[in-house]
Protein backbone atom coordinates (compact mmCIF):
# COMPACT_ATOMS: atom_id res chain seq x y z
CA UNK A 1 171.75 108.88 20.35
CA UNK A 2 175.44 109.25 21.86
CA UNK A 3 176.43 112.28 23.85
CA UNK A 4 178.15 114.10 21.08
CA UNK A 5 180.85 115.68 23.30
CA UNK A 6 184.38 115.20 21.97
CA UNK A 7 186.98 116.10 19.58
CA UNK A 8 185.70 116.21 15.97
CA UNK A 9 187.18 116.65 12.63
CA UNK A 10 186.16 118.18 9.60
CA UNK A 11 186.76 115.89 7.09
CA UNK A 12 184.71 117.21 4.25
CA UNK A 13 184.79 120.99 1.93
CA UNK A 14 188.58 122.00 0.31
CA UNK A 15 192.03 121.91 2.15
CA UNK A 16 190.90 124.94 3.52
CA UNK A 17 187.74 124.21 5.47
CA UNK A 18 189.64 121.47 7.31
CA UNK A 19 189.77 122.07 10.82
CA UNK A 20 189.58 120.64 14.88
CA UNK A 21 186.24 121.02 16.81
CA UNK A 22 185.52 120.85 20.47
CA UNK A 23 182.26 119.91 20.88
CA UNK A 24 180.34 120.16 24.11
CA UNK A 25 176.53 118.65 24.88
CA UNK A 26 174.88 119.59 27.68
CA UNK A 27 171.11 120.05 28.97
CA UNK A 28 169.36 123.12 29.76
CA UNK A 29 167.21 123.47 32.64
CA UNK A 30 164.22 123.07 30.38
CA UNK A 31 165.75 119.60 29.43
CA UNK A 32 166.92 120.76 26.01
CA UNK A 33 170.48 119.17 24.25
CA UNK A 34 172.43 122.32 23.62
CA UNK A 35 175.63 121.67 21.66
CA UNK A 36 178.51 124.60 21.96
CA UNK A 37 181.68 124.11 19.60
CA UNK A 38 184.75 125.67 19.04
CA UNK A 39 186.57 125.23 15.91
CA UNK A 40 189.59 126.10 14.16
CA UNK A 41 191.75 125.67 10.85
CA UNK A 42 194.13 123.15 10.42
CA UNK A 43 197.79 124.56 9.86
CA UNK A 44 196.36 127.67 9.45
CA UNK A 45 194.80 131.18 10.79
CA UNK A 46 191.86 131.94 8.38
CA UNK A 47 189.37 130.73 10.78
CA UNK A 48 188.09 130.15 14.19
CA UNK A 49 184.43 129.61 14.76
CA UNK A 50 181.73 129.09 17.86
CA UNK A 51 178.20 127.56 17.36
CA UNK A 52 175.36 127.69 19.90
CA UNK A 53 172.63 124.92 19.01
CA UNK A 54 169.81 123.04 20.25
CA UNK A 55 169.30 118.91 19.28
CA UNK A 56 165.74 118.14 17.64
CA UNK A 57 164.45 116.31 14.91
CA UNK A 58 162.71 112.56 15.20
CA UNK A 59 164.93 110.72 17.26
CA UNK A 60 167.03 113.68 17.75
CA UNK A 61 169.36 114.30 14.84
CA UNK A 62 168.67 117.50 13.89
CA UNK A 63 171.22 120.55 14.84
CA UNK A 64 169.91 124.48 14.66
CA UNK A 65 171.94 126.66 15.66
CA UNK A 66 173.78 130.01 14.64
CA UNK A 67 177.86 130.29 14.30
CA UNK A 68 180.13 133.23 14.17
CA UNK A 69 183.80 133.46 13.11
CA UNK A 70 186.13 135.07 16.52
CA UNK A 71 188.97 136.83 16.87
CA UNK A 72 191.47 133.70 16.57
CA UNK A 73 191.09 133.61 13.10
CA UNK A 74 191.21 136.43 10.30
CA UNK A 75 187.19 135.47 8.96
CA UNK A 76 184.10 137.45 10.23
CA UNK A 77 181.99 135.39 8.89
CA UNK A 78 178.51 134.80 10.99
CA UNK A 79 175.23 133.27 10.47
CA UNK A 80 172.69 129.58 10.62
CA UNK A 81 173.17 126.02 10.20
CA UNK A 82 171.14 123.28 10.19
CA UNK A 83 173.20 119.94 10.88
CA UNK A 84 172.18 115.85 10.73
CA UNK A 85 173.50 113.93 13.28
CA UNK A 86 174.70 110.95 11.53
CA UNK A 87 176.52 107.17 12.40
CA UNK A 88 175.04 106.46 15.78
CA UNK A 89 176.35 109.71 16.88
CA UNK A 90 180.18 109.58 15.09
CA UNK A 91 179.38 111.66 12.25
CA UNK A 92 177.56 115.07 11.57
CA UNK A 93 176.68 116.18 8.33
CA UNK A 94 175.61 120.29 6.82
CA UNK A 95 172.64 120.26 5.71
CA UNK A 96 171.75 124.17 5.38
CA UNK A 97 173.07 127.50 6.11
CA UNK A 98 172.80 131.25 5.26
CA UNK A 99 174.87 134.35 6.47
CA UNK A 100 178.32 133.75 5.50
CA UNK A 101 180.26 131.59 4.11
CA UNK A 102 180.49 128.23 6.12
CA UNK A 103 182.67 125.68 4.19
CA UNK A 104 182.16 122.31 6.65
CA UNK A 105 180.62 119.61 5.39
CA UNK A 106 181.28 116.83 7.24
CA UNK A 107 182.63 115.98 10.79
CA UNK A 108 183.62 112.60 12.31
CA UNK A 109 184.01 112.01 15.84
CA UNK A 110 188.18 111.69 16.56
């Protein structure tokens, strides 16, 4: 699977879950994928968001992790998703989530 560090868009939810992420891969020293993102609304300020996960899954393309809205935005929103690892590596999909409200759906690699 490709190193998913990059610039991604969210491409899928309403006009208003559309946004920029900067993604970041990167091992641990127990030789786990950790992804770290930052993301934030296009042409707006509702929302700016951080997730903290770890790649697993057959053939790695499974995301866990837990998100939380910051400061950037005006949304506190917090809580899991679970994310598929799509397209060789372009494209990430939602799968699951709980906490609050999370509208991405879909991300493509920019």
């Amino acid at each position: 699977m490709k190193d998913l560090t990059g610039v991604w868009k969210q491409t899928g939810g309403s006009p208003a879950d559309k946004g920029t992420y900067y993604i970041r891969q990167a091992a641990d020293s127990a030789g786990n994928q950790n992804v770290f993102w930052f993301g934030k609304q296009t042409g707006g300020d509702g929302w700016s968001n951080v997730l903290f996960g770890t790649i697993s899954g057959a053939g790695g393309d499974t995301i866990g992790g837990n998100w939380a809205d910051v400061p950037d935005g005006n949304n506190r929103g917090s809580g899991t998703l679970t994310l598929k690892i799509t397209n060789g590596g372009d494209g990430i999909e939602y799968v699951a989530g709980d906490g609050n409200y999370f509208g991405g759906r879909t991300w493509v690699r920019q």
